[in-house]
Protein backbone atom coordinates (compact mmCIF):
# COMPACT_ATOMS: atom_id res chain seq x y z
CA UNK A 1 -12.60 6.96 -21.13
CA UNK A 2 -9.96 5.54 -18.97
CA UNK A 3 -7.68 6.91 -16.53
CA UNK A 4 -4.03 6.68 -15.93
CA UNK A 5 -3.16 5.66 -12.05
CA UNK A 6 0.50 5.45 -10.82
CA UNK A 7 0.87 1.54 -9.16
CA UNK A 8 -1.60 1.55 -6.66
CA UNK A 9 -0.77 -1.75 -5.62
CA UNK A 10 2.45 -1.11 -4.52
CA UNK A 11 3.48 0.71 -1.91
CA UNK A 12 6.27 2.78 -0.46
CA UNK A 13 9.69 2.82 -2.21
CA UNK A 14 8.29 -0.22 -4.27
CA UNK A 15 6.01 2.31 -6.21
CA UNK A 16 8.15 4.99 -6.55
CA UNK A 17 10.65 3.33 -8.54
CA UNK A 18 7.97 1.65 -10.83
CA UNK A 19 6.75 4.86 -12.15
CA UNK A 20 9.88 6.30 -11.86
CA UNK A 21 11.43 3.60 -14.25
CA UNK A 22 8.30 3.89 -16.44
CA UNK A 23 8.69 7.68 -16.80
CA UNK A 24 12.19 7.54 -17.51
CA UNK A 25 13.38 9.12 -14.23
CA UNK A 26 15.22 6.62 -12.37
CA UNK A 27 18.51 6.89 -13.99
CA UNK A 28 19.16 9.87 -11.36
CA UNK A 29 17.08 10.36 -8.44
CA UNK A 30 16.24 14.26 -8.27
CA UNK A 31 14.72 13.19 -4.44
CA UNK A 32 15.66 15.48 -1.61
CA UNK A 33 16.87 13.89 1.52
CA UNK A 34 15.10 14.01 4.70
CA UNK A 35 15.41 16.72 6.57
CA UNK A 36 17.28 18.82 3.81
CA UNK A 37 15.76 21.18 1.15
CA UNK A 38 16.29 20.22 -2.30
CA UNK A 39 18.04 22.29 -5.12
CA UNK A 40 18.02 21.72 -9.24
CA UNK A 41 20.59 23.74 -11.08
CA UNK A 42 19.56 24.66 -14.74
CA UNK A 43 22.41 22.62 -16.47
CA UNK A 44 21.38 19.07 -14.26
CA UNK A 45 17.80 19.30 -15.70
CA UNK A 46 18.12 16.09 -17.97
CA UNK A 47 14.89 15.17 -20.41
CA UNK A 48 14.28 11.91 -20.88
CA UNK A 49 11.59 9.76 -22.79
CA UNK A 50 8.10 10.98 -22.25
CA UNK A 51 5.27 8.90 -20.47
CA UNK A 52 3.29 6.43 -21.86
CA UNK A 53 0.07 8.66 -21.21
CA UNK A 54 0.91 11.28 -23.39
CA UNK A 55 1.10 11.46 -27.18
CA UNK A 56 5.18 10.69 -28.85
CA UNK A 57 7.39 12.99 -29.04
CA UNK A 58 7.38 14.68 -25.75
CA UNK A 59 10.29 14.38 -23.33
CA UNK A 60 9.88 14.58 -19.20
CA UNK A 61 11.66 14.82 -16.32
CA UNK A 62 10.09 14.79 -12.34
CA UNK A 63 12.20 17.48 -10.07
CA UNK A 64 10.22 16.71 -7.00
CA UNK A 65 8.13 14.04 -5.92
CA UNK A 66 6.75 11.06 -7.94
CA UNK A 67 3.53 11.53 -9.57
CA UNK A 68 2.23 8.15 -9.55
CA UNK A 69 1.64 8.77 -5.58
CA UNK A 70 -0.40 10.37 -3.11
CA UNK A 71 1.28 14.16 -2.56
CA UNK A 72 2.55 17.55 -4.35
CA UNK A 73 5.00 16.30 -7.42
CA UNK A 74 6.78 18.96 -9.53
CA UNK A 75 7.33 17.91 -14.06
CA UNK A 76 8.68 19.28 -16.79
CA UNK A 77 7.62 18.48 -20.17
CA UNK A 78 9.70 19.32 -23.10
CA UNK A 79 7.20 18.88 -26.72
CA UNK A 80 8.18 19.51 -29.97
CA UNK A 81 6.87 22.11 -32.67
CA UNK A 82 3.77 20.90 -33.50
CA UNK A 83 2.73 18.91 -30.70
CA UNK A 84 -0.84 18.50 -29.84
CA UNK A 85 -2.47 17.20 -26.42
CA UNK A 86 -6.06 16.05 -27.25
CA UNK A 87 -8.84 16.91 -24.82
CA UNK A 88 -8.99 15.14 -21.31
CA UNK A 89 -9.22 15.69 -17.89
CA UNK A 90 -7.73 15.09 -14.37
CA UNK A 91 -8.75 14.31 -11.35
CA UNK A 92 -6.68 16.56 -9.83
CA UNK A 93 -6.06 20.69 -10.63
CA UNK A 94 -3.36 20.97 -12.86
CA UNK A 95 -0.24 24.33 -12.31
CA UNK A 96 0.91 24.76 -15.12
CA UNK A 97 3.74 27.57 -16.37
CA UNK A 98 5.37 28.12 -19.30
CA UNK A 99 9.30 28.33 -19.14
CA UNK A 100 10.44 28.44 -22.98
CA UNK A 101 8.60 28.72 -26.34
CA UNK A 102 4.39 29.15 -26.21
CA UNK A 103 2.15 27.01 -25.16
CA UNK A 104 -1.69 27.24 -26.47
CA UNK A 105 -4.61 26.10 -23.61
CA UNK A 106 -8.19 26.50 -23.92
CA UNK A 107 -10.76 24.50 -22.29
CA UNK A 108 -13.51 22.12 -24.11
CA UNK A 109 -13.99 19.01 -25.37
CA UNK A 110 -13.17 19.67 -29.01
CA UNK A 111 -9.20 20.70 -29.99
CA UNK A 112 -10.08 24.78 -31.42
CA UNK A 113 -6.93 26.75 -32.14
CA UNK A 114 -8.99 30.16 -31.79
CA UNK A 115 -10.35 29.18 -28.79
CA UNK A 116 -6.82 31.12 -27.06
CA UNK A 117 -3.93 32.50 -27.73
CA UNK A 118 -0.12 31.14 -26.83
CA UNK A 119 0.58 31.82 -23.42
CA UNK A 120 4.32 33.45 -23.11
CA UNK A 121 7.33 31.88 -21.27
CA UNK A 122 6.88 33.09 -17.51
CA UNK A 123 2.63 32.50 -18.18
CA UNK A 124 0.95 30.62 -15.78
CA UNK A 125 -2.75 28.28 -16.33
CA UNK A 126 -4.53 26.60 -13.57
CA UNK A 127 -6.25 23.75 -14.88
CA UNK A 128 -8.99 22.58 -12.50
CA UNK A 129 -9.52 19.19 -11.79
CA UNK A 130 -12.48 17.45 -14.08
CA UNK A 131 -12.28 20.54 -16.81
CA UNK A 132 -11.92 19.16 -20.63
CA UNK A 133 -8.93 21.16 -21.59
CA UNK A 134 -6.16 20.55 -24.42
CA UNK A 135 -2.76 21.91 -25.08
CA UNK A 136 -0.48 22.65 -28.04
CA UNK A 137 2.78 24.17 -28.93
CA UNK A 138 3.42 25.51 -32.71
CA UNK A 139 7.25 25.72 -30.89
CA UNK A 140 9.76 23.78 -29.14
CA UNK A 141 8.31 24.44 -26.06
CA UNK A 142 9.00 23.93 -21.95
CA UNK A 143 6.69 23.49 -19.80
CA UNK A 144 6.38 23.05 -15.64
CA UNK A 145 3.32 21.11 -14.43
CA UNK A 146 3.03 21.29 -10.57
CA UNK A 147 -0.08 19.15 -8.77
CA UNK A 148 -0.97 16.91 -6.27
CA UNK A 149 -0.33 13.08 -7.03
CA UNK A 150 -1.55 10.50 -8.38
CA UNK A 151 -1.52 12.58 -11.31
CA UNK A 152 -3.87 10.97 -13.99
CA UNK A 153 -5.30 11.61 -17.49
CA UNK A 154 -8.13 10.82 -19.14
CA UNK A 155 -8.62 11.43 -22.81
CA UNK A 156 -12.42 12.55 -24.05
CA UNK A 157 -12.00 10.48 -26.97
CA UNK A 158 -10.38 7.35 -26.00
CA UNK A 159 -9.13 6.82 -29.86
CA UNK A 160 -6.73 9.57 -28.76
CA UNK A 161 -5.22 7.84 -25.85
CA UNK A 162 -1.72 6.84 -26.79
CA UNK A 163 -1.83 3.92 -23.99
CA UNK A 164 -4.88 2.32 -26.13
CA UNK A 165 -3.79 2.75 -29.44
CA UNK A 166 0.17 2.54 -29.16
CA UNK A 167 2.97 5.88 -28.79
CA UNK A 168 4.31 4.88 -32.82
């Protein structure tokens, strides 16, 4: 199994743009300004290309914080009908609500369909950090992942981890 780390090596504004570049976000900076509370209209929430971490197809985009770094970091994920997150874990608990379409969840280290129904746009999962869980959407479905950062993933099989055996 391996894990997924934002640049740990860098530091600061250094690492922030690295994983913002690598998950597509750093064509327009969603990042509040000190002092001032931050604000997202509906029609500014732009996808772009999915991270590397996570099977093709699915498109991202970070409305608060980064991720890769210590501290709370706010994601949506757009997948596809049919898309399938094999089992992992995190190191971290993982919010997770449904905005659009259904998204199936169940826990365990083998993908089972029966294991639970699609959860309903306005559901809401907590994920806890170091439980084998997997995800899938039959729909086009949106998702909002909320957590504390570095946010990292690591497969239970590591022949389903996109990083080791390509995104194509």
């Amino acid at each position: 199994m391996r894990r997924f780390h934002g640049p740990s090596r860098l530091s600061g504004i250094a690492a922030a743009l690295a994983l913002a570049a690598c998950l597509g976000a750093i064509d327009r900076p969603l990042a509040a300004e000190p002092d001032h509370h931050k604000v997202v209209p509906a029609g500014e929430v732009t996808f772009g290309a999915g991270p590397p971490f996570l099977p093709p197809g699915v498109e991202m985009v970070v409305l608060a914080g980064n991720p890769g770094v210590a501290g709370v970091f706010v994601l949506r994920l757009k997948f596809p009908a049919g898309y399938v997150i094999p089992p992992h874990i995190h190191s971290q608990d993982e919010l997770v609500t449904v905005i659009s379409g259904q998204l199936g969840v169940a826990m365990g280290d083998t993908l089972d369909r029966d294991a639970a129904h699609p959860l309903a746009p306005g559901s809401f999962v907590q994920l806890p950090a170091n439980m084998s869980h997997y995800a899938w959407a039959d729909e086009e479905t949106v998702v909002q992942l909320a957590g504390m950062g570095p946010f990292d993933i690591t497969y239970i099989d590591d022949a389903d981890d996109p990083r080791i055996n390509g995104r194509d």
